[in-house]
Protein backbone atom coordinates (compact mmCIF):
# COMPACT_ATOMS: atom_id res chain seq x y z
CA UNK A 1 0.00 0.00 0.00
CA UNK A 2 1.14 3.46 -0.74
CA UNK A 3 1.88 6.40 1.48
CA UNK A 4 -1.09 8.20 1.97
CA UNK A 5 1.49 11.18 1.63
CA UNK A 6 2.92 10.54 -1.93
CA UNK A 7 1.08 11.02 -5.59
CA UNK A 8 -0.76 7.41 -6.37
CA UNK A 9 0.80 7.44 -9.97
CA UNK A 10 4.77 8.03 -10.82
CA UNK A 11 6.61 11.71 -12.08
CA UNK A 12 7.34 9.90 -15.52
CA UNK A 13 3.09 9.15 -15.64
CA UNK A 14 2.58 13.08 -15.19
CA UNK A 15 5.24 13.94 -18.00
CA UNK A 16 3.49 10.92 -20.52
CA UNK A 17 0.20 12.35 -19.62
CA UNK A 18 1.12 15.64 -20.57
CA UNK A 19 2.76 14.44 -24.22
CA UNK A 20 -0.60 12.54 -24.75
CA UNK A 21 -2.80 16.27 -24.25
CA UNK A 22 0.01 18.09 -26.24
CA UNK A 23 -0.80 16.13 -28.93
CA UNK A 24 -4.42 17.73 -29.06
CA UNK A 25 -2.40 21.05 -30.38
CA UNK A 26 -0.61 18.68 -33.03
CA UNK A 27 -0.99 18.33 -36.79
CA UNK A 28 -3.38 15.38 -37.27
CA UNK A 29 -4.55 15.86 -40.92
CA UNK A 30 -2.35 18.32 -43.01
CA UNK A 31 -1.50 20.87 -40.79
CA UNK A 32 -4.57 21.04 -38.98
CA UNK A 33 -4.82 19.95 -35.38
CA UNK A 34 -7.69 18.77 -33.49
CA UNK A 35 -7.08 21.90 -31.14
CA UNK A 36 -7.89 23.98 -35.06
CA UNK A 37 -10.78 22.22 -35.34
CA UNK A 38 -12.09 22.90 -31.93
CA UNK A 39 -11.09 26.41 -32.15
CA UNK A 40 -12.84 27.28 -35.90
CA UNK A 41 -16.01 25.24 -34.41
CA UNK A 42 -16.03 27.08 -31.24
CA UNK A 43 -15.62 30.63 -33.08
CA UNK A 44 -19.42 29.75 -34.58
CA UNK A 45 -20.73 27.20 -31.93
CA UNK A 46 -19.54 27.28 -28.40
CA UNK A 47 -21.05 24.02 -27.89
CA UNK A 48 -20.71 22.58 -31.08
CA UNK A 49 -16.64 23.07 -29.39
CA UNK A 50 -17.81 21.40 -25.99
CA UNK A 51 -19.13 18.85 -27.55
CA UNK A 52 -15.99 17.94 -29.66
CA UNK A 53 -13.60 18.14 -26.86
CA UNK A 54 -15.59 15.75 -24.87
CA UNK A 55 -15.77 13.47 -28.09
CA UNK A 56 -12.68 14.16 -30.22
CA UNK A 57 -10.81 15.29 -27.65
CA UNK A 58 -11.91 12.55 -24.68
CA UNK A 59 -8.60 10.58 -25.96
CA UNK A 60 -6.66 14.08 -25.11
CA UNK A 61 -8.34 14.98 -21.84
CA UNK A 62 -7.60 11.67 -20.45
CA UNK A 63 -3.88 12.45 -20.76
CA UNK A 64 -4.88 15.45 -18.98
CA UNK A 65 -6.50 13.43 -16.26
CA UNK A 66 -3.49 11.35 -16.09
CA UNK A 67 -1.12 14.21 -15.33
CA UNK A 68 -3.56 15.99 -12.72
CA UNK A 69 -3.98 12.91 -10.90
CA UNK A 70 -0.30 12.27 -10.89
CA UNK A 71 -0.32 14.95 -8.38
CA UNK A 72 -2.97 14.07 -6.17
CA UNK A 73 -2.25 12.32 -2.85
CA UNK A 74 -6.35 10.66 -2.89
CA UNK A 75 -6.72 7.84 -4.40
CA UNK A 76 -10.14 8.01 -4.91
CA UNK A 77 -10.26 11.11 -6.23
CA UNK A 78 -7.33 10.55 -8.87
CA UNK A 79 -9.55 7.93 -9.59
CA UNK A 80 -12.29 9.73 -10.38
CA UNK A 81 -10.02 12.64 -12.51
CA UNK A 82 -9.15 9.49 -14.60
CA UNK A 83 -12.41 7.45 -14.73
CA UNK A 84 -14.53 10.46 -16.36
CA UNK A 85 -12.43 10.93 -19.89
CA UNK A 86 -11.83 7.04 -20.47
CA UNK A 87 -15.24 6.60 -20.06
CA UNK A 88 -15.81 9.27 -22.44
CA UNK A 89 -13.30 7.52 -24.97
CA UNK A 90 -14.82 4.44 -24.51
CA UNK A 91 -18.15 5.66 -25.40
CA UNK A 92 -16.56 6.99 -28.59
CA UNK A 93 -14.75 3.86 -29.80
CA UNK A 94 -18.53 2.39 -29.62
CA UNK A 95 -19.49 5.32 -31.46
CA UNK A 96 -16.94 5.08 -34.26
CA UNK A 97 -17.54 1.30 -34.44
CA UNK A 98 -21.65 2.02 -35.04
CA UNK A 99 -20.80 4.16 -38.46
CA UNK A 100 -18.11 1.84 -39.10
CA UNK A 101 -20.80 -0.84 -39.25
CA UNK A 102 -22.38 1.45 -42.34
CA UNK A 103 -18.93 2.06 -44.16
CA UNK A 104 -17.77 -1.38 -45.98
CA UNK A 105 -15.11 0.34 -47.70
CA UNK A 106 -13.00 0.59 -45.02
CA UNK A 107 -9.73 -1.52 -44.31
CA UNK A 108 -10.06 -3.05 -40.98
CA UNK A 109 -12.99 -1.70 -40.33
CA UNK A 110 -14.29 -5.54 -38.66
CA UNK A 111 -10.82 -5.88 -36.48
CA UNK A 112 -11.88 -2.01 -35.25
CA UNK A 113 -15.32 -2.86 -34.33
CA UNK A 114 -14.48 -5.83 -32.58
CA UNK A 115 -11.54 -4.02 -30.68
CA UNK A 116 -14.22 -1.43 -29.48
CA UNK A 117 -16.83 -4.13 -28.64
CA UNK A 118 -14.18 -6.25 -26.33
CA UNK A 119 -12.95 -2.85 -24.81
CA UNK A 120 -15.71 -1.57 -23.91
CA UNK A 121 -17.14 -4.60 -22.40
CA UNK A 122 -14.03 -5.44 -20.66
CA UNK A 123 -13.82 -2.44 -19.02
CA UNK A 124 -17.38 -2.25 -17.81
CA UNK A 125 -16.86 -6.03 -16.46
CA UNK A 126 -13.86 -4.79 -14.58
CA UNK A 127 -15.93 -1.73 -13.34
CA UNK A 128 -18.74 -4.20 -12.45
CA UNK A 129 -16.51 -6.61 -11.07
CA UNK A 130 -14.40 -3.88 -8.82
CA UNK A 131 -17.95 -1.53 -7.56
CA UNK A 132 -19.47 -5.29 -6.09
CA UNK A 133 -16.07 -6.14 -4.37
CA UNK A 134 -16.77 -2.72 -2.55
CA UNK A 135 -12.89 -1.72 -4.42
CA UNK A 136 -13.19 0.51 -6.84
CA UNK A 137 -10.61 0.32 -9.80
CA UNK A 138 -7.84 2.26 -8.50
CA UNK A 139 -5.61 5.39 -11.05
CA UNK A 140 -3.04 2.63 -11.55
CA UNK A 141 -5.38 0.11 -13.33
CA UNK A 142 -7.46 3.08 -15.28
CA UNK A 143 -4.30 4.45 -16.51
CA UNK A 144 -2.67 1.29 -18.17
CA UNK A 145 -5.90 0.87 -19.04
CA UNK A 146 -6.38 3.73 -20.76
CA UNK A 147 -2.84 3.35 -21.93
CA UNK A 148 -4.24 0.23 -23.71
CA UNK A 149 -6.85 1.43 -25.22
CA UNK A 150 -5.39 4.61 -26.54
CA UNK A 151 -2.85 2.36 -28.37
CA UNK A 152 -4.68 -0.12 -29.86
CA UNK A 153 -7.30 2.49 -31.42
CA UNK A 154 -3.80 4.52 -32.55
CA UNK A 155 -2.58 1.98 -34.24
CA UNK A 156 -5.45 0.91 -35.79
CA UNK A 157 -5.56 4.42 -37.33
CA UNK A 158 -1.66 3.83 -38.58
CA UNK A 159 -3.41 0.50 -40.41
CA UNK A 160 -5.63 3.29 -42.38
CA UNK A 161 -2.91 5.42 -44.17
CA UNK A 162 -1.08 2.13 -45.72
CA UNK A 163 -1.17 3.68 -49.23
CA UNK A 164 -2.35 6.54 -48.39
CA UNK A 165 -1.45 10.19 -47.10
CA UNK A 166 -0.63 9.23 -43.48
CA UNK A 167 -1.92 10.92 -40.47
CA UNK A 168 -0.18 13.79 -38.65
CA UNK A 169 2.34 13.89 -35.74
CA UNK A 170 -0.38 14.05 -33.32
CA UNK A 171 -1.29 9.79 -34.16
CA UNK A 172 2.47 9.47 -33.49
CA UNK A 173 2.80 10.95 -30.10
CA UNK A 174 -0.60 9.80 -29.00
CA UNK A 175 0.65 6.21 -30.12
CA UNK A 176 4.19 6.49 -27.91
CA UNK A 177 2.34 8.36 -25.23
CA UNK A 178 -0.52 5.70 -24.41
CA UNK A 179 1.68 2.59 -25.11
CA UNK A 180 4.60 4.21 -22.51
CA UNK A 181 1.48 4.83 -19.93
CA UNK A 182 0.31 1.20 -20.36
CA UNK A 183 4.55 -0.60 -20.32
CA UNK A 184 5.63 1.94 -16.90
CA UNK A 185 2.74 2.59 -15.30
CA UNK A 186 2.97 0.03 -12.38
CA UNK A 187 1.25 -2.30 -10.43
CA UNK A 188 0.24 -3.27 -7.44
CA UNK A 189 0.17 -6.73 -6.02
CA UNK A 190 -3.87 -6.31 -6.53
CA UNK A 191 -4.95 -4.73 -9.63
CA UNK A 192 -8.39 -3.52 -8.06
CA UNK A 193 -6.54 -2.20 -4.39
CA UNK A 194 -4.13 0.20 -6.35
């Protein structure tokens, strides 16, 4: 168990964190960034913008989350920073995975929706599993977690560009970003008591 006096996720966590939302103000398509998107939509529809960052950006604010919950000292807490924008991601891998269901055309587009679909039920097992044990998943778990996620949907958006113009730096850093936070983050003997 932790001292109830030190962060409940590592320095290196905070900085990876961090890289991950930077990557929100990186060129994903051409030279536009999903932070340029945000900011054109939000100069005609404040909450057209809210609604984006919450969606588009969920993957971004949960790197966020990471690195403010690096800092807190409550568990609980950090693991609430953490548990709202990976919920928010998972609820748009589902999302993407409904249109994908309409688009035949695209490569991969089965692996995707079955990446989402396991995901997304894994994690609310895990949630279910944790909440009836009376221990909630702790900032540890969410965050390699997360860390998972973030990578597999990344890469599956590298599998997209093969002969084709390639995404921006943004799916690069995202990519090293989440896979880092799922290798370092660590564990604790019990993967529901971090």
């Amino acid at each position: 168990m932790a001292d109830p006096g030190t962060p409940v996720l590592p320095r290196h966590s905070a900085a990876l964190g961090l890289t991950l939302f930077a990557a929100i103000a990186l060129p994903i398509v051409g030279d536009d960034s999903v932070l340029d998107w945000l900011l054109h939509i939000g100069a005609r529809d404040p909450v057209a913008a809210l609604f984006g960052l919450l969606t588009f950006g969920a993957p971004f604010l949960f790197g966020l989350a990471v690195a403010v919950a690096s800092v807190l000292r409550d568990r609980g807490r950090a693991a609430q920073v953490i548990q709202i924008p990976l919920s928010l991601t998972h609820a748009v891998l589902v999302l993407h995975a409904i249109a994908l269901v309409q688009a035949p055309s695209v490569p991969l587009r089965l692996s995707f929706i079955g990446f989402a679909a396991v995901a997304s039920a894994y994690y609310l097992y895990a949630r279910a599993d944790a909440d009836a044990a009376d221990r909630p998943l702790g900032p540890r778990w969410l965050t390699r977690w997360g860390g998972v996620v973030l990578t597999g949907a990344t890469f599956w958006l590298h599998f997209q560009t093969f002969g084709q113009r390639p995404f921006g730096l943004a799916v690069h850093v995202a990519l090293a970003a989440a896979f880092l936070l799922a290798a370092t983050t660590p564990r604790d003997a019990d993967l529901r008591a971090d």
